[in-house]
Protein backbone atom coordinates (compact mmCIF):
# COMPACT_ATOMS: atom_id res chain seq x y z
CA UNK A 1 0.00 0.00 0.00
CA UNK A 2 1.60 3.52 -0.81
CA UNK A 3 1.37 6.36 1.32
CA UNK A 4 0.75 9.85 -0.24
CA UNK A 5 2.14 12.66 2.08
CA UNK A 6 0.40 15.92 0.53
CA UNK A 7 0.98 19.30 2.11
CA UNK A 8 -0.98 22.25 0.83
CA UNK A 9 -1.06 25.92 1.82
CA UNK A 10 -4.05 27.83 2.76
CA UNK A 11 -6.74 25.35 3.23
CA UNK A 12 -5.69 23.62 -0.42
CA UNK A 13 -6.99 26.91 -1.91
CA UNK A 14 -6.84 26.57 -6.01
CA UNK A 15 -4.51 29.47 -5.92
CA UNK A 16 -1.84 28.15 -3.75
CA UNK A 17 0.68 25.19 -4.22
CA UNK A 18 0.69 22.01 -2.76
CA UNK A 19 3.53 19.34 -2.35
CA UNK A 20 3.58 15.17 -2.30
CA UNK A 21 5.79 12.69 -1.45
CA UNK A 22 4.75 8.76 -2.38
CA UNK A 23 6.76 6.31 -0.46
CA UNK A 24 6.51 2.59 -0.52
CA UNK A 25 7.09 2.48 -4.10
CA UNK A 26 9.61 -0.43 -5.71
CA UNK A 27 12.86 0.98 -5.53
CA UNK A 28 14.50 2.56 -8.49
CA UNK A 29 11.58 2.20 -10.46
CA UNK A 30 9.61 3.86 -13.23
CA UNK A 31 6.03 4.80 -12.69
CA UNK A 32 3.29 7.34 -14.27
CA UNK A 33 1.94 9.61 -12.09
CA UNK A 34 -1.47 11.09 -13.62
CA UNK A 35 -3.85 13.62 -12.59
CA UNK A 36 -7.83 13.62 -13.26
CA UNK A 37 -9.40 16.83 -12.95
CA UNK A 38 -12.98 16.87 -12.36
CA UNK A 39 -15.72 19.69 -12.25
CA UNK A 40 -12.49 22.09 -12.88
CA UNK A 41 -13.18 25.70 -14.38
CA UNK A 42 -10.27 27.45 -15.98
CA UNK A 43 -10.49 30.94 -15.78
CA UNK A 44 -7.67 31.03 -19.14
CA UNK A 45 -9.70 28.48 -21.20
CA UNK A 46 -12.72 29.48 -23.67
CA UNK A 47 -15.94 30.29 -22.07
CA UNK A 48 -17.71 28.08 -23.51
CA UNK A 49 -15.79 24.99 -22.28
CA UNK A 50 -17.65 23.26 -19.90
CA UNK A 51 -16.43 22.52 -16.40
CA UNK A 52 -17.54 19.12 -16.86
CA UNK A 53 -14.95 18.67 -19.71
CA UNK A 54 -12.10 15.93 -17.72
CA UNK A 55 -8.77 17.74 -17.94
CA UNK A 56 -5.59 15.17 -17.80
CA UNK A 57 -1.69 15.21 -17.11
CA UNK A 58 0.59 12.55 -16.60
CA UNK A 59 4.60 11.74 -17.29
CA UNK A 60 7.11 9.11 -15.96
CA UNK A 61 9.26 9.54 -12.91
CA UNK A 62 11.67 6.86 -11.19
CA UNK A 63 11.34 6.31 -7.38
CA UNK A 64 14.63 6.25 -5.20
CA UNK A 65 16.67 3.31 -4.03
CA UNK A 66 14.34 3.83 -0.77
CA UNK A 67 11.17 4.13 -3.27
CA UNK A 68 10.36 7.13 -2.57
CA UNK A 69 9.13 9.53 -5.39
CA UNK A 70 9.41 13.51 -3.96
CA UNK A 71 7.17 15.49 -5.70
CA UNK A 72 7.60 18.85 -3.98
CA UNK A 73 9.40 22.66 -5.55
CA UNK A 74 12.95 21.56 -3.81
CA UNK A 75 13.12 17.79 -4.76
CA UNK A 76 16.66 16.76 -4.45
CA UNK A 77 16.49 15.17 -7.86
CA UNK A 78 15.08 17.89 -9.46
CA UNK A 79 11.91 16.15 -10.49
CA UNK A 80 9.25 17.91 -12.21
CA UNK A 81 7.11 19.05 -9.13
CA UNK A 82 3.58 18.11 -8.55
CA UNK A 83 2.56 21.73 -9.53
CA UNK A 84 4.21 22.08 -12.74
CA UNK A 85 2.93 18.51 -13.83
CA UNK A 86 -0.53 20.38 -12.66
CA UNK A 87 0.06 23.35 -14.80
CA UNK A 88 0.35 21.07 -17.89
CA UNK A 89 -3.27 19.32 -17.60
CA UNK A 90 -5.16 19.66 -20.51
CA UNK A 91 -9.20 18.72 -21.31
CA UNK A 92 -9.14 15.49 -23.04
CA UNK A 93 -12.64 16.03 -24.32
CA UNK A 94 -13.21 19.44 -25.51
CA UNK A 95 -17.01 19.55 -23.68
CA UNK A 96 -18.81 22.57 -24.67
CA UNK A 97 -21.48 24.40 -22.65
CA UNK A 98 -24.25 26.22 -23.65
CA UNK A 99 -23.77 29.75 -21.65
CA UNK A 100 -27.02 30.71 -19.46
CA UNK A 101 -27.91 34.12 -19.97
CA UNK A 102 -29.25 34.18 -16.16
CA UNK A 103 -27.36 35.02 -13.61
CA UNK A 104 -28.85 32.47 -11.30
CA UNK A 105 -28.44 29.56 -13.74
CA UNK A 106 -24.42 29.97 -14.35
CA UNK A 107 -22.92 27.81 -11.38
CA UNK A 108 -20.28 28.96 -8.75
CA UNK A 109 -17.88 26.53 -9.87
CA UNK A 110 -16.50 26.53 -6.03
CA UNK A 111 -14.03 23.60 -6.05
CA UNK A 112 -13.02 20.84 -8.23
CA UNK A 113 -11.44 17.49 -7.46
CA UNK A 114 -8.41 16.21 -8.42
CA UNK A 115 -7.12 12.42 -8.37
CA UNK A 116 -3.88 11.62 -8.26
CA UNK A 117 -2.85 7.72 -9.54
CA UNK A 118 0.36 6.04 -9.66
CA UNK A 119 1.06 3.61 -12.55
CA UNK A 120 3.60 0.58 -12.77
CA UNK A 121 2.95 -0.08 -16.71
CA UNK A 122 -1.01 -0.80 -17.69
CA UNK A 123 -1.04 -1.80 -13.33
CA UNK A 124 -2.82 0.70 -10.70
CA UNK A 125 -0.16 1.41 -7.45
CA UNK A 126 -2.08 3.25 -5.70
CA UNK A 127 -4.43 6.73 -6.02
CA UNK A 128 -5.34 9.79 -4.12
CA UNK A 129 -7.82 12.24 -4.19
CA UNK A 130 -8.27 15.96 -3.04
CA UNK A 131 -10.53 18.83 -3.15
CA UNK A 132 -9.00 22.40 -4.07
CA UNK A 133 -11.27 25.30 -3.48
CA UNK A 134 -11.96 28.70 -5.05
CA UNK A 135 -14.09 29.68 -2.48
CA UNK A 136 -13.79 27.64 0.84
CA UNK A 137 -17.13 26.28 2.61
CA UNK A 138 -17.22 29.22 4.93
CA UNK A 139 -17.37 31.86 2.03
CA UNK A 140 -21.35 32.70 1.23
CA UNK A 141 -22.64 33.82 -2.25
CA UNK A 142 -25.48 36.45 -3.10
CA UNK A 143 -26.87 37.40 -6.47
CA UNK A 144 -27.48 40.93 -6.79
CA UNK A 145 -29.72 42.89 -9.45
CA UNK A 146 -28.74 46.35 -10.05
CA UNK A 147 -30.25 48.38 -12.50
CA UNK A 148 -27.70 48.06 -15.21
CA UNK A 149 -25.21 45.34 -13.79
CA UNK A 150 -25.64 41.86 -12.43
CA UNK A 151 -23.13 41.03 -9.73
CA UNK A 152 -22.20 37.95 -7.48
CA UNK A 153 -21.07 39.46 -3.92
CA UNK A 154 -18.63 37.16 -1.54
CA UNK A 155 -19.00 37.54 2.26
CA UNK A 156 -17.71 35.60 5.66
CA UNK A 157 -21.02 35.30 7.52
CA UNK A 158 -18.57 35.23 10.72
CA UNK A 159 -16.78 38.19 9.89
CA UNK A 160 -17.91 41.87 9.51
CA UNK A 161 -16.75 45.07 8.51
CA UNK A 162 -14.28 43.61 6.19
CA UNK A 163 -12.10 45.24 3.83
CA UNK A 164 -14.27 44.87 0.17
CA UNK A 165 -12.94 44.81 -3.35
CA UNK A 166 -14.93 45.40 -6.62
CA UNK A 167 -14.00 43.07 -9.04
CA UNK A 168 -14.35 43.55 -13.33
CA UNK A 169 -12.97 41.14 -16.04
CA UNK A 170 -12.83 41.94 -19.41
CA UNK A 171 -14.34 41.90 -23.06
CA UNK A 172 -15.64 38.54 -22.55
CA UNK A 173 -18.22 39.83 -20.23
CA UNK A 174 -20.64 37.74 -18.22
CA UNK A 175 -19.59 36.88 -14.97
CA UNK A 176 -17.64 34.12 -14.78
CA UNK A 177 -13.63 35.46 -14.82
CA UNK A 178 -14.92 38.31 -12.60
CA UNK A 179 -16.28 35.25 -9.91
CA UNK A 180 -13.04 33.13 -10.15
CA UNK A 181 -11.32 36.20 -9.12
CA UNK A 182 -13.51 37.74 -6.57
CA UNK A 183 -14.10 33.83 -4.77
CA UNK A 184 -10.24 33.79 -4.39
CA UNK A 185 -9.87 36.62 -3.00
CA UNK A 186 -13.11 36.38 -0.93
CA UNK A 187 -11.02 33.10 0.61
CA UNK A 188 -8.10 35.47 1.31
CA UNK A 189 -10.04 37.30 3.66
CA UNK A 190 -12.01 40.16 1.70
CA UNK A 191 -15.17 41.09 0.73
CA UNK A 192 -15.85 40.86 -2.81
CA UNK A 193 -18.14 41.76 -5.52
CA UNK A 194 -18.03 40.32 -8.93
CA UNK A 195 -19.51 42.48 -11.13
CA UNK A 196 -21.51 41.82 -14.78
CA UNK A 197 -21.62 44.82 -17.12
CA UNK A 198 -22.46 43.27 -20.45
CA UNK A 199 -23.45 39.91 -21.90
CA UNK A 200 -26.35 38.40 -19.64
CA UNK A 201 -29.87 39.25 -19.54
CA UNK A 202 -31.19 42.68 -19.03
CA UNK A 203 -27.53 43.93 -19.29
CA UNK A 204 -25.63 45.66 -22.51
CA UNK A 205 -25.63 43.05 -25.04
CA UNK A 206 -21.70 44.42 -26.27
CA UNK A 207 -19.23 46.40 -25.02
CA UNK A 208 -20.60 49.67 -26.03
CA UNK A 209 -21.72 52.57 -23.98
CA UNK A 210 -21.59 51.14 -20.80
CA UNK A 211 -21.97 53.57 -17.72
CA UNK A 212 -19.48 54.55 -15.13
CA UNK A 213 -22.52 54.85 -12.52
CA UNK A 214 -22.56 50.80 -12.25
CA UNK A 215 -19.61 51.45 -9.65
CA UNK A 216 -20.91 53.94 -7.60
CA UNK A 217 -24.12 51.69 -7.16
CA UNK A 218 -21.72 48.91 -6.34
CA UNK A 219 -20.45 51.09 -3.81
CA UNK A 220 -23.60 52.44 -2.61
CA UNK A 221 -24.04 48.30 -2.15
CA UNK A 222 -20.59 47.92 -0.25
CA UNK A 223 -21.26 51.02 2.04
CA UNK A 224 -24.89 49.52 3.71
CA UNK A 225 -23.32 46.27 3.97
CA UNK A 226 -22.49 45.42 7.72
CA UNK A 227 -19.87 42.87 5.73
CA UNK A 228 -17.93 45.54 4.46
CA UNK A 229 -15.73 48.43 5.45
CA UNK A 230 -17.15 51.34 4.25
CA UNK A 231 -13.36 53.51 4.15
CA UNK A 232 -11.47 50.31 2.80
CA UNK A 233 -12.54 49.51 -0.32
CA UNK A 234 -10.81 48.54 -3.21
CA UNK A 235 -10.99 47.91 -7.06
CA UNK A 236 -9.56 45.16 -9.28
CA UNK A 237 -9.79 45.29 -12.84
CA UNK A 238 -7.80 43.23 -15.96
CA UNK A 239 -8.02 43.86 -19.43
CA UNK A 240 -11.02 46.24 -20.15
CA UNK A 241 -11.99 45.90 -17.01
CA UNK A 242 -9.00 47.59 -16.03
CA UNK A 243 -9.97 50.09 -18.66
CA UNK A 244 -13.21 50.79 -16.55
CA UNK A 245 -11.73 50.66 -13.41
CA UNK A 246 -9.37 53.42 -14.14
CA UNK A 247 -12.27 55.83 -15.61
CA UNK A 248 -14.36 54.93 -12.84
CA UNK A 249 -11.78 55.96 -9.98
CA UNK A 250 -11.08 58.98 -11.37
CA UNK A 251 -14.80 59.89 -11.08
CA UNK A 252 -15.88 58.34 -7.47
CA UNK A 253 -13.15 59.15 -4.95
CA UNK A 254 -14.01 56.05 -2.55
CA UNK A 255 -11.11 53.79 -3.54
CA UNK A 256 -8.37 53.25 -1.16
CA UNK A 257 -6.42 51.57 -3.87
CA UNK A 258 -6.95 49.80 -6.84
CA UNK A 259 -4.75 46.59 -8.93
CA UNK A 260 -5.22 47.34 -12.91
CA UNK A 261 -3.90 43.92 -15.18
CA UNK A 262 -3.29 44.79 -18.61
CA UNK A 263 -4.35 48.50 -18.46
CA UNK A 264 -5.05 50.86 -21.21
CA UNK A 265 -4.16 54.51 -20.36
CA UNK A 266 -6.86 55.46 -23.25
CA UNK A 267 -10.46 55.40 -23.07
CA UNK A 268 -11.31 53.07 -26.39
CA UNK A 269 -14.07 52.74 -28.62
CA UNK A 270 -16.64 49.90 -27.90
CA UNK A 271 -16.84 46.41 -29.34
CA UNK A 272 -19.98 44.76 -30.86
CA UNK A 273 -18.89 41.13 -30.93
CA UNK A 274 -15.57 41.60 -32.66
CA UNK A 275 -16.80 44.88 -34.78
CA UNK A 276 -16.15 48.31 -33.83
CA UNK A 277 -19.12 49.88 -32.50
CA UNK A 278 -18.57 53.40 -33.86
CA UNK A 279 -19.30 54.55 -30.06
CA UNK A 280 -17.50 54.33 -26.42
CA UNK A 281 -17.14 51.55 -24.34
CA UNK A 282 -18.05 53.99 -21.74
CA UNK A 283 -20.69 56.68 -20.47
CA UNK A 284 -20.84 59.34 -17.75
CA UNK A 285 -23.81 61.16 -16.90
CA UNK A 286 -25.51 59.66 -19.80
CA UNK A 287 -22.64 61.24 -21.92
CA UNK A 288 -20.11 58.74 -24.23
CA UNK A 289 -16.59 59.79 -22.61
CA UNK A 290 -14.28 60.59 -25.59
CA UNK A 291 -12.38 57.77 -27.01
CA UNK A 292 -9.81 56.31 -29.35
CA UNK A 293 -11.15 54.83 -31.93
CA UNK A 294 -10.08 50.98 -31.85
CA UNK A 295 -8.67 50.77 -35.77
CA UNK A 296 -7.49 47.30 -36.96
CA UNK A 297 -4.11 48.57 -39.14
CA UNK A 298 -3.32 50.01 -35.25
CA UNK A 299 -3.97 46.53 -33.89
CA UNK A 300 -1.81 44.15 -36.10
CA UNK A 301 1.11 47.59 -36.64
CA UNK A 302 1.54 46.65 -32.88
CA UNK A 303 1.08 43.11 -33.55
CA UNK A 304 3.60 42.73 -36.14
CA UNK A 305 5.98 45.46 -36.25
CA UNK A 306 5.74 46.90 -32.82
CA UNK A 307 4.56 49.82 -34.00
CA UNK A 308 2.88 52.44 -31.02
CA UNK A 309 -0.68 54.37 -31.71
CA UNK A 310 -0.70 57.26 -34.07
CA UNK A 311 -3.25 60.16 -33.82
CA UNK A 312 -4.06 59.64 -30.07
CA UNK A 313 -7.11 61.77 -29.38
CA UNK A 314 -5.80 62.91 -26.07
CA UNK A 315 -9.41 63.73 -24.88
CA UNK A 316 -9.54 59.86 -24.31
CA UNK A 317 -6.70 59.92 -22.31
CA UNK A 318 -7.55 58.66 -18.10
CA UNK A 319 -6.95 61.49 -16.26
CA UNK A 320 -5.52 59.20 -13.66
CA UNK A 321 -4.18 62.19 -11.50
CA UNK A 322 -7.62 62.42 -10.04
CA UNK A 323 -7.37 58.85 -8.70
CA UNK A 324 -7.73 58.88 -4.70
CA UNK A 325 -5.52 56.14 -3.80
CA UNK A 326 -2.74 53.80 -4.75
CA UNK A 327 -1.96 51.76 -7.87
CA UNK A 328 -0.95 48.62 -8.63
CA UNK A 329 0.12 47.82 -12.35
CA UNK A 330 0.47 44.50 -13.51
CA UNK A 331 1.43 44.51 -17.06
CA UNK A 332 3.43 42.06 -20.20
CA UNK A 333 6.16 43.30 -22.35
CA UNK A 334 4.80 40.71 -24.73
CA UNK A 335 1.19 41.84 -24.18
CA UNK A 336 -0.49 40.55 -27.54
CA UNK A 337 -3.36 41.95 -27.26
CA UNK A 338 -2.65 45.40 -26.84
CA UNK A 339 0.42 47.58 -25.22
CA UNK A 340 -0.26 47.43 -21.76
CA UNK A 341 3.46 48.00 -20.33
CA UNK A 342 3.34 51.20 -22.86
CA UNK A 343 0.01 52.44 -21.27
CA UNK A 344 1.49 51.44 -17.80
CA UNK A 345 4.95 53.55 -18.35
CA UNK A 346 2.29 56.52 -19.79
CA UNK A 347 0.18 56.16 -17.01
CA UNK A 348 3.34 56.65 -14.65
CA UNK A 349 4.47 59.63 -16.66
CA UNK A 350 1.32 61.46 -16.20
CA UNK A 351 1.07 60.29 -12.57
CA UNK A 352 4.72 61.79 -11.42
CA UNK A 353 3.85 65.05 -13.68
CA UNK A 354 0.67 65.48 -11.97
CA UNK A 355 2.96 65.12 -9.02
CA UNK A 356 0.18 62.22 -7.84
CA UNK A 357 0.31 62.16 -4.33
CA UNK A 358 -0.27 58.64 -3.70
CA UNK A 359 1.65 55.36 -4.17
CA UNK A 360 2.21 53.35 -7.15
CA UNK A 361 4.04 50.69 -8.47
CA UNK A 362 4.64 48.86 -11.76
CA UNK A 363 5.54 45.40 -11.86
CA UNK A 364 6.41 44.19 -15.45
CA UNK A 365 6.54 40.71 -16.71
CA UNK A 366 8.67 38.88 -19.79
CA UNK A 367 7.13 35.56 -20.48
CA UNK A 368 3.15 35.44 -20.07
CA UNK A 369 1.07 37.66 -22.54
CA UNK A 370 -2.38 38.98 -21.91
CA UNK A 371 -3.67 35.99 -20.07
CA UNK A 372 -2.38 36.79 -16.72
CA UNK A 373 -4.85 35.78 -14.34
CA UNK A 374 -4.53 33.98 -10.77
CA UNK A 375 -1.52 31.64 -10.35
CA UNK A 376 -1.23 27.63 -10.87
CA UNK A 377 -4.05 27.78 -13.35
CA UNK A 378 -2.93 25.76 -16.50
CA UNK A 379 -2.59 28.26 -19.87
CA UNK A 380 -1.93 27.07 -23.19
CA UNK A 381 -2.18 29.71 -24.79
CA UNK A 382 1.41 30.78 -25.49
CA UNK A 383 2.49 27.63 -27.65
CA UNK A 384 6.20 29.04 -27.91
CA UNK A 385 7.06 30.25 -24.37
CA UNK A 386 8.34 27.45 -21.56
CA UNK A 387 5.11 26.31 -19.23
CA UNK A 388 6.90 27.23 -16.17
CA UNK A 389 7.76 30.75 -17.49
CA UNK A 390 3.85 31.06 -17.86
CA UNK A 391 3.04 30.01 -14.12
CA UNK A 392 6.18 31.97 -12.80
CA UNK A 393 4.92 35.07 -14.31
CA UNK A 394 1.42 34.28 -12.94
CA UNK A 395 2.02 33.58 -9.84
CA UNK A 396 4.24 36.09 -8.76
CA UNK A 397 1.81 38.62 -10.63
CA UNK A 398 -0.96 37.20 -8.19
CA UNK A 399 1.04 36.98 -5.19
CA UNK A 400 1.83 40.80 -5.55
CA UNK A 401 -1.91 41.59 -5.87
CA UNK A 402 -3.15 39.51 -2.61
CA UNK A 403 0.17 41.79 -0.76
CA UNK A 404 -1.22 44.66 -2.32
CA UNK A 405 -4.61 44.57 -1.04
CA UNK A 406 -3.57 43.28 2.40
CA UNK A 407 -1.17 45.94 2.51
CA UNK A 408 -3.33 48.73 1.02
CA UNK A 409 -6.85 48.02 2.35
């Protein structure tokens, strides 16, 4: 019989690493260790792969002259650890779902199970199984209905007047990403809200014209809520989310600090499906805010040659100066979708010229793209860069955000 030692960090939260050690293997012998992921959601895969799709890994190791098989970051041997044989899992079954377009009918996706199983040849050794969480048991979930956004808020029933964080994914919309995010970070100890601004019913069907006052009902929300602290609220955005959380803190003054991945320092034009939409992403006061307009030669000049924007219409610019708290940047130099660590080193520039009076900090990154998200989540979508390059990047970039909100907030 084997015996699986497995040591994980934070109550085997999804976002944190765990280590094993198998002993009572044959000595000096090669075995398969696989993992079976069930019920797993990937915040980095498409959204409409289903959770229920079974996502695999698996690759040959030799046990020691005592038959043990260490599995951990600082094996002696150097083994691949359990982690990066994590990060390479795959879905074996491309499943897709149909996406709900109620908020009540898209699931939490809280936890999913994984199984490990030790192979001698085509013969079973011995298997283990664990449960990883995105949001532990003692997190609770409420769906709110605001007048133009859905949003899923995060809350320790034990715990009140906790610091709170608003949380807004990208141009995929919907809720999902936003969730993933906000149920981590719910586990870390805040308060979250995950917010939907377009792409589920009764919202904006596109990114187009989407108003600014969503936040300040959000934080009308946070403020009455005895689970949140009223003066320590925060903001995390990626992508265009990061967009809107920039033009929305420099309107509502509330924000103690705020973590922007991928940024744009410009205020772009809006997105039906993948079209332009000829308007804003964003409103004010029933007003479109001025913006760049998003122009294909721009996109693949950046893609291809490196080229930066032309003809900036600097009344889209974020006036970022009238930000009331600290900044976080989390940005790639190989950004493919669109020059975040440019908008990051503009944003700075108009920050220290502004002579911005509060903290911020820019932390850069050389191997993961756009898809930065929350560490020890498998992405395949850089075929050409080194796996563990990808998680490095991502999990230091999430590491830094979880300090900066503990630190900030």
């Amino acid at each position: 019989m084997l015996t699986f030692k497995l040591k994980s960090q934070n109550n085997h939260l999804a976002d944190s690493p765990f280590e094993l050690i198998i002993e009572r293997l044959p000595p000096c012998c090669q075995v398969k260790v696989r993992l079976d992921l069930d019920h797993y959601y990937n915040i980095n895969a498409p959204m409409n792969l289903s959770s229920q799709a079974p996502w695999q890994a698996e690759a040959l190791f030799y046990s020691d002259d005592k038959g043990i098989l260490d599995l951990s970051e600082s094996n002696p041997y150097h083994n691949l650890s359990i982690m990066e044989l994590f990060f390479k899992s795959q879905p074996i079954v491309c499943k897709k779902a149909k996406l709900s377009q109620q908020l009540e009918s898209i699931p939490l996706n809280p936890f999913y199970d994984l199984k490990i199983s030790i192979f001698k040849g085509h013969s079973l050794l011995g298997e283990t199984s664990v449960r990883r969480y995105y949001q532990l048991p003692s997190i609770s979930c409420l769906d709110l209905n605001f007048s133009r956004a859905k949003g899923r808020f995060f809350y320790d029933k034990t715990s009140s007047q906790q610091p709170a964080i608003i949380v807004l994914s990208g141009s995929d919309g919907r809720i999902e990403k936003a969730q993933n995010i906000a149920q981590l970070l719910a586990s870390h100890g805040f308060t979250t809200l995950a917010l939907a601004y377009f792409g589920l019913e009764g919202l904006a069907s596109h990114l187009e014209k989407i108003p600014l006052e969503i936040i300040q009902e959000a934080i009308d929300y946070l403020k009455k809520s005895p689970y949140a602290d009223s003066i320590r609220l925060g903001l995390y955005g990626r992508s265009k989310g990061a967009e809107f959380a920039l033009l929305a803190a420099s309107h509502y003054a509330d924000f103690k600090c705020l973590v922007l991945n991928a940024p744009s320092y410009l205020c772009l034009e809006g997105l039906k499906q993948w079209r332009n939409s000829k308007t804003s992403s964003w409103t004010y006061q029933g007003q479109e805010l001025p913006y760049h307009p998003f122009l294909w030669k721009d996109f693949f000049q950046r893609l291809i040659f490196k080229k930066d924007l032309k003809n900036i219409n600097h009344q889209a610019v974020i006036p970022v100066e009238k930000i009331n708290g600290s900044l976080l940047l989390l940005v790639s130099k190989k950004d493919e979708v669109w020059d975040a660590y440019g908008s990051a080193i503009t944003i700075v520039n108009r920050l220290q010229q502004k002579r911005f009076k509060y903290p911020y900090q820019v932390e850069s990154y050389e191997n993961c793209g756009h898809m930065m998200t929350v560490a020890y989540q498998p992405n395949h979508r850089y075929k050409k860069v080194a796996l563990e390059k990808i998680m490095a990047d991502t999990n230091d970039s999430w590491q830094k955000t979880l300090a900066f909100f503990r630190n900030r907030l």
